[in-house]
Protein backbone atom coordinates (compact mmCIF):
# COMPACT_ATOMS: atom_id res chain seq x y z
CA UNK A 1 27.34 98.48 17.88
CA UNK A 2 28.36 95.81 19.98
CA UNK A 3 25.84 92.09 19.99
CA UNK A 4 24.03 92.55 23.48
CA UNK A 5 24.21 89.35 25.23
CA UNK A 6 22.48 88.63 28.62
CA UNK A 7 23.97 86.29 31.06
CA UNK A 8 21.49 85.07 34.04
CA UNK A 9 23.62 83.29 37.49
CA UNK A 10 26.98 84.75 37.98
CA UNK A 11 28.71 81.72 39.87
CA UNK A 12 31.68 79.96 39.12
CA UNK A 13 30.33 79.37 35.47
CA UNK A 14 28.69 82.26 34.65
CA UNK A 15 30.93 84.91 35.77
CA UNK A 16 33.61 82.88 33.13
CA UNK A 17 31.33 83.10 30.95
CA UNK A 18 30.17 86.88 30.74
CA UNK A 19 34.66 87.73 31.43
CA UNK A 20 35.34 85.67 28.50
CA UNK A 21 32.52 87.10 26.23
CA UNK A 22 33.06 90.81 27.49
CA UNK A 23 36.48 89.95 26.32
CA UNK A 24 34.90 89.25 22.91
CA UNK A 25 33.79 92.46 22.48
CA UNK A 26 29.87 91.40 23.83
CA UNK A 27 27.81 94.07 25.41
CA UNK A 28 27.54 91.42 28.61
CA UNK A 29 24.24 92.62 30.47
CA UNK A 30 24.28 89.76 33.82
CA UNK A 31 21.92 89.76 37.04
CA UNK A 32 22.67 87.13 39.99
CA UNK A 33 20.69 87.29 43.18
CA UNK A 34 23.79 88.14 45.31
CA UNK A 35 25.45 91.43 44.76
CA UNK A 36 28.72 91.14 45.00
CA UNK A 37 28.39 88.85 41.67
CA UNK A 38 27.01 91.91 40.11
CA UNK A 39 29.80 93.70 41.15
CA UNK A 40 32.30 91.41 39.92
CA UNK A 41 30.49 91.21 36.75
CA UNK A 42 31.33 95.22 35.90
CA UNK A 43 34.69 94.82 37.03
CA UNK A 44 35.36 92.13 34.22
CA UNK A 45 34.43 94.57 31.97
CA UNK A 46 30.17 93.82 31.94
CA UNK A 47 27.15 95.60 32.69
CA UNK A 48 25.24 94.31 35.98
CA UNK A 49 21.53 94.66 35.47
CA UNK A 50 18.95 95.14 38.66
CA UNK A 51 16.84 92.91 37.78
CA UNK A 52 15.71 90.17 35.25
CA UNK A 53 13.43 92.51 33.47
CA UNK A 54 16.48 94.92 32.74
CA UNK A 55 17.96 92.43 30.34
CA UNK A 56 17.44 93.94 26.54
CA UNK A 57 19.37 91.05 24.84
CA UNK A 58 18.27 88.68 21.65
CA UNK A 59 20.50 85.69 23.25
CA UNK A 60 20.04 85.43 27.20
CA UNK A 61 22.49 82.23 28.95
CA UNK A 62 21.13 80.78 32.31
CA UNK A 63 23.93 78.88 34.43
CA UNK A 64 22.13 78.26 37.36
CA UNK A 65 22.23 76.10 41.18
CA UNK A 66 18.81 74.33 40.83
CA UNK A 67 15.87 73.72 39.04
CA UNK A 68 13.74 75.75 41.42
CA UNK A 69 16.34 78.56 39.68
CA UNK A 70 15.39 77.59 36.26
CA UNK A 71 11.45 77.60 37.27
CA UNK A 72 11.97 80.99 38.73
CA UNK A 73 13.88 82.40 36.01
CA UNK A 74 11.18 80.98 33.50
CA UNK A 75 8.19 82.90 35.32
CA UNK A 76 10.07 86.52 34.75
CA UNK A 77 11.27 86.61 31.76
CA UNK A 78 8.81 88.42 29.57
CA UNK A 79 10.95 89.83 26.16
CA UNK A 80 11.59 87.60 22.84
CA UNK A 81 14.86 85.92 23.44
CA UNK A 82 16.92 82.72 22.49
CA UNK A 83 17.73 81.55 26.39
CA UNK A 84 20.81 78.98 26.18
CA UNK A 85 20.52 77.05 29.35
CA UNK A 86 23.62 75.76 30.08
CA UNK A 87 23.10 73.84 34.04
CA UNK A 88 22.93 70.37 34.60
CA UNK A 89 19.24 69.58 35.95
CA UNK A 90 16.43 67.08 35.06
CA UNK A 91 15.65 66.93 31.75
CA UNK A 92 11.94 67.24 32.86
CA UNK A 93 12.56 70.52 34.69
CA UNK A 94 14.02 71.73 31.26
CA UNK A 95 10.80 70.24 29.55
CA UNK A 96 8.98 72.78 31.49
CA UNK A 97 10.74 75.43 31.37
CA UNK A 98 10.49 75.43 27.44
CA UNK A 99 6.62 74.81 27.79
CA UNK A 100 6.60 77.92 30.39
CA UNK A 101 8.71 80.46 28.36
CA UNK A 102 7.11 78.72 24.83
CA UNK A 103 3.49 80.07 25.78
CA UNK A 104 5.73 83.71 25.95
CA UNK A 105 7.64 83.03 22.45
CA UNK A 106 10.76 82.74 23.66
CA UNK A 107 12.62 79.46 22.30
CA UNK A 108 14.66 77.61 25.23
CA UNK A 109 17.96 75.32 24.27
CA UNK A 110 18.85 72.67 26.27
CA UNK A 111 22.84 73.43 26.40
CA UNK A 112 25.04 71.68 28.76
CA UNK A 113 28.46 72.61 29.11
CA UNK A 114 31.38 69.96 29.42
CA UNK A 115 34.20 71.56 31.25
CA UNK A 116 35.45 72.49 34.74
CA UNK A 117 35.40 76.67 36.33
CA UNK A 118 39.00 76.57 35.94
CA UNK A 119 38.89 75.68 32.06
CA UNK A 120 35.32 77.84 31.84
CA UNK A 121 37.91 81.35 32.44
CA UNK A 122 40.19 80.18 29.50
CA UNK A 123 37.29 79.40 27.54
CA UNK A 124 38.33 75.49 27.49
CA UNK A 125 34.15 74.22 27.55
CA UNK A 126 32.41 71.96 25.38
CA UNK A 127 28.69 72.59 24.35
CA UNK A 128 26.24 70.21 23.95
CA UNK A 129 23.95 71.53 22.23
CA UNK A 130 20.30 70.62 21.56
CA UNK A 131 16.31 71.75 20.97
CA UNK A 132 15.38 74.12 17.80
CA UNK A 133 18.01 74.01 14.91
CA UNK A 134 17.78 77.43 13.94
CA UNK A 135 17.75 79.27 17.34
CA UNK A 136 20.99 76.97 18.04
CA UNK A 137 22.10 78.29 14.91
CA UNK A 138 21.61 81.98 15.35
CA UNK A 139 23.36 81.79 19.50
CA UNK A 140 26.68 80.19 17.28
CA UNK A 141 28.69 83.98 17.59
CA UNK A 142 27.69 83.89 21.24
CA UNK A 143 28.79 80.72 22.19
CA UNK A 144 31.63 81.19 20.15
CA UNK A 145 32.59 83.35 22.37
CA UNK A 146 33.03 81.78 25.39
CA UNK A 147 33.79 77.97 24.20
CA UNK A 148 36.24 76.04 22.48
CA UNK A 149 33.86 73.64 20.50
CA UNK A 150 29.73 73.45 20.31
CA UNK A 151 28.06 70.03 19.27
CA UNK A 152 24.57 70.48 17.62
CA UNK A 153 22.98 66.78 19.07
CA UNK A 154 19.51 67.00 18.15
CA UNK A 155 16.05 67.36 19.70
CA UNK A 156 15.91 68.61 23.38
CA UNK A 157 17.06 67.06 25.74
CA UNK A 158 20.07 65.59 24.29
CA UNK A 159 22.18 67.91 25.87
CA UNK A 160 21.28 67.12 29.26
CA UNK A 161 21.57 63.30 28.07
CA UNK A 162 25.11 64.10 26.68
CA UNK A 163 26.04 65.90 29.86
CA UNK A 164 24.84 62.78 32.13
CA UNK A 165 27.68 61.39 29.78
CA UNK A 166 30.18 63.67 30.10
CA UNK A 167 30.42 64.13 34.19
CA UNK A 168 29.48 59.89 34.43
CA UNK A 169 33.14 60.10 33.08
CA UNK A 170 34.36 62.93 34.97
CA UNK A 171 33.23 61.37 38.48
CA UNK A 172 35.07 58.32 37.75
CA UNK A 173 38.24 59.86 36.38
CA UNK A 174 38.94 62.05 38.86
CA UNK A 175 38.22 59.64 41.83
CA UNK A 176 40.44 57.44 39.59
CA UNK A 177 43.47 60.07 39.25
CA UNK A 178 42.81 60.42 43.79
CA UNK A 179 43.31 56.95 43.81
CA UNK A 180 46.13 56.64 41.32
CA UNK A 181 48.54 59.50 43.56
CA UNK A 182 47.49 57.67 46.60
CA UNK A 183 48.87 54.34 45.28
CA UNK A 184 52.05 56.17 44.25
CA UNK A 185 52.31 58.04 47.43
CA UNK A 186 52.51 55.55 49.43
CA UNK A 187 54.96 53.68 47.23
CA UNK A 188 57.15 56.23 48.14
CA UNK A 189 56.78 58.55 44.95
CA UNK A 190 56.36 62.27 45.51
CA UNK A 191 52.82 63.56 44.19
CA UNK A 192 55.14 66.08 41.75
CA UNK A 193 56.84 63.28 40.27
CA UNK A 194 53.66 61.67 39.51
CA UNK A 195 51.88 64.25 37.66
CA UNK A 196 55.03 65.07 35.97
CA UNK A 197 55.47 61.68 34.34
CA UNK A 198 52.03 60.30 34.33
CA UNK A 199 49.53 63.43 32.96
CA UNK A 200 50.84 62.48 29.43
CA UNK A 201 51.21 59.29 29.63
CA UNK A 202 48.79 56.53 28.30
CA UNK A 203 46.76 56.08 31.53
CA UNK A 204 45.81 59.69 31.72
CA UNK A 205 42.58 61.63 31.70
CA UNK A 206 41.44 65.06 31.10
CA UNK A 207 40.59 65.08 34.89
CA UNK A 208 43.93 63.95 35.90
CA UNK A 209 45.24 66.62 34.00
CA UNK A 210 42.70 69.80 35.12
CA UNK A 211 42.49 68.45 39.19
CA UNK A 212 46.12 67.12 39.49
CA UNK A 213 47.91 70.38 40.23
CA UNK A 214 45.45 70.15 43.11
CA UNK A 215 46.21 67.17 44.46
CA UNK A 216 50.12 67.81 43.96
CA UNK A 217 49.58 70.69 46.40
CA UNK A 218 46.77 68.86 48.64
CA UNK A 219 45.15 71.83 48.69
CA UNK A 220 41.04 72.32 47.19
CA UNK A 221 40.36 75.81 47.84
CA UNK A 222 40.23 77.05 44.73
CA UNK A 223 37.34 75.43 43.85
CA UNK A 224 36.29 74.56 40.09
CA UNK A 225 33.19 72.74 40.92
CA UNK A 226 32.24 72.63 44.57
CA UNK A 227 31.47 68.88 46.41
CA UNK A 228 28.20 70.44 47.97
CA UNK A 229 27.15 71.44 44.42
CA UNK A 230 28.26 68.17 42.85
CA UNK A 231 26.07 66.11 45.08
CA UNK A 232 23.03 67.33 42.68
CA UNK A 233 25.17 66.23 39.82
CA UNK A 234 25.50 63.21 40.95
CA UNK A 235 21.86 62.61 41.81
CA UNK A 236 20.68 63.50 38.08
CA UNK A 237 23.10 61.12 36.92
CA UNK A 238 22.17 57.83 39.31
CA UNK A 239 18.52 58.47 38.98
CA UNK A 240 18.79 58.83 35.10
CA UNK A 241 20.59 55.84 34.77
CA UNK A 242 18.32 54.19 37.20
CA UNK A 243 15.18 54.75 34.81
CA UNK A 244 16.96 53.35 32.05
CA UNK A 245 18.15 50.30 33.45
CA UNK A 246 21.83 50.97 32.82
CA UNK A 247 24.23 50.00 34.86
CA UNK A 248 26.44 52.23 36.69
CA UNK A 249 29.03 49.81 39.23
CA UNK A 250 32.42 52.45 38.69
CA UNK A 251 30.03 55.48 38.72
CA UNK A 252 28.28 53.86 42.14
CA UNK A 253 31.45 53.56 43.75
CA UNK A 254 32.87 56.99 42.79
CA UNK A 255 29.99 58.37 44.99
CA UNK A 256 30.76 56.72 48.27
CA UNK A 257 33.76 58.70 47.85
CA UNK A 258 32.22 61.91 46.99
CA UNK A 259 30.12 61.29 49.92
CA UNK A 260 33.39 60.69 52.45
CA UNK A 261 34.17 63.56 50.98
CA UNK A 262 31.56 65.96 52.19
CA UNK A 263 31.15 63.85 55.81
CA UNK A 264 35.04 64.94 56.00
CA UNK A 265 33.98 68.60 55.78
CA UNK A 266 34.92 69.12 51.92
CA UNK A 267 31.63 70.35 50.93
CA UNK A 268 32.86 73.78 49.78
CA UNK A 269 36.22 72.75 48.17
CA UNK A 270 36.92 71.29 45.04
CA UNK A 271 35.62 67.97 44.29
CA UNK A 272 39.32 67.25 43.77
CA UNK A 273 39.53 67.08 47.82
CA UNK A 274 38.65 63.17 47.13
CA UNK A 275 42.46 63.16 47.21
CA UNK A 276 42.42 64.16 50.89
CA UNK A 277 39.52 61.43 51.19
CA UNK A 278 41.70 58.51 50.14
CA UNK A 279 44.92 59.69 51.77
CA UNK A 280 42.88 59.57 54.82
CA UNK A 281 41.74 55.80 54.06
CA UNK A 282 45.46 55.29 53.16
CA UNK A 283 46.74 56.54 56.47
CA UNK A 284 48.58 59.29 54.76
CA UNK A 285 49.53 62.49 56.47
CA UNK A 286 50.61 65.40 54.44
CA UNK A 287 50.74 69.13 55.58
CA UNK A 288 47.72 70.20 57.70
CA UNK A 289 44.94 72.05 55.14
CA UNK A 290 44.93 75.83 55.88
């Protein structure tokens, strides 16, 4: 009998998620709010599920848009589960999540993911995980099943913290690989030539790598991690930091470009579009977006 695995937000994460673990041989029981998500889900091989309730699985994953989400999600669920949340929110919305769903025995993880949509369908994401030892332990076949590595880092909360890490890095490098095809453009280099010789090369970046096909073509419509959605991202990050007194100058200058970036109407592309932003500070005119 197949391991019954629910899966709670269908978006760009989740649905790679539940394809990649159907694919696994998981019994992948998934509910989103919108429909067509649902319907997508059975196509990739899951079982859509009416309603939170329906979900009769020992391991349930939550990728979801906000923290109201998470709140929401916390006040339904009713039956015994692990619940592996994998969004990036405020560690205190996470704190009381657990507290809500604790007083209802079910054990939350605080489990980030590390990892873009695009590498989330090959299965290409790094876990963070963190909270209760043993319920981490038990998920390990699940997340197995959709990720390339898992990292057990202690009480919750780390996760989130290790996340924070993660996408501080991945703002900067991929406003740093926009800026870096800019500079070459308008040196006279084609944007082909410069992902061709530079994404191995020793000033390269995982971002560079994952977004540069994207900024080759100049188009960001097949969107990884929408700008829109990456403005909470980058709030969790700033105000974190903020608390703690750490300094942030490369990460605080990234987001005045994420910011040109949704003023210029990229809110629902790729956060790779801050490529259009600085060919448009550059002067630069490529073929019109479509």
């Amino acid at each position: 009998m197949k391991q019954r695995v629910g899966v709670i937000g269908l978006g760009i994460m989740g649905s790679a998620m539940s394809a990649n673990l159907a694919k696994a041989g998981f019994e992948v029981q998934g509910y989103d709010v919108i429909p067509a998500r649902r319907a997508a889900l059975k196509r990739a091989g899951g079982k859509p599920m009416s309603s939170l309730s329906a979900i009769r699985a020992d391991v349930i994953i939550t990728s979801l848009p906000s923290a109201d989400a998470l709140h929401a999600v916390s006040q339904q669920l009713k039956r015994k589960a692990v619940v592996v949340e994998t969004s990036t929110l405020p560690i205190e919305d996470k704190e009381q999540a657990r507290g809500t769903l604790k007083r209802k025995g079910i054990v939350l993880l605080d489990c980030p993911l590390s990892g873009t949509g695009a590498q989330a369908k090959t299965g290409d994401l790094v876990v963070f995980g963190s909270g209760d030892r043993s319920a981490f332990t038990k998920t390990l076949p699940v997340l197995k099943g959709f990720s390339r590595a898992r990292h057990y880092v202690g009480a919750f909360g780390n996760g989130s913290k290790m996340k924070y890490v993660a996408n501080l890095m991945v703002a900067i490098h991929n406003v740093s690989a926009a800026e870096a095809f800019v500079l070459g453009m308008k040196a006279g280099l084609s944007p082909r030539a410069i992902f061709d010789v530079q994404a191995n090369g020793a000033g390269t970046s995982r971002m560079f790598q994952v977004r540069g096909p994207m900024m080759v073509k100049g188009r960001y419509d097949d969107v990884t991690m929408k700008n829109e959605v990456w403005q909470k991202d980058m709030k969790i990050i700033g105000e974190f930091a903020a608390r703690l007194g750490a300094p942030t100058p490369l990460f605080n200058a990234s987001a005045a470009v994420y910011n040109a970036a949704m003023a210029l109407g990229y809110a629902k592309e790729d956060t790779g579009a801050v490529c259009a932003v600085m060919e448009t500070m550059a002067g630069l005119r490529r073929r019109a977006r479509r």
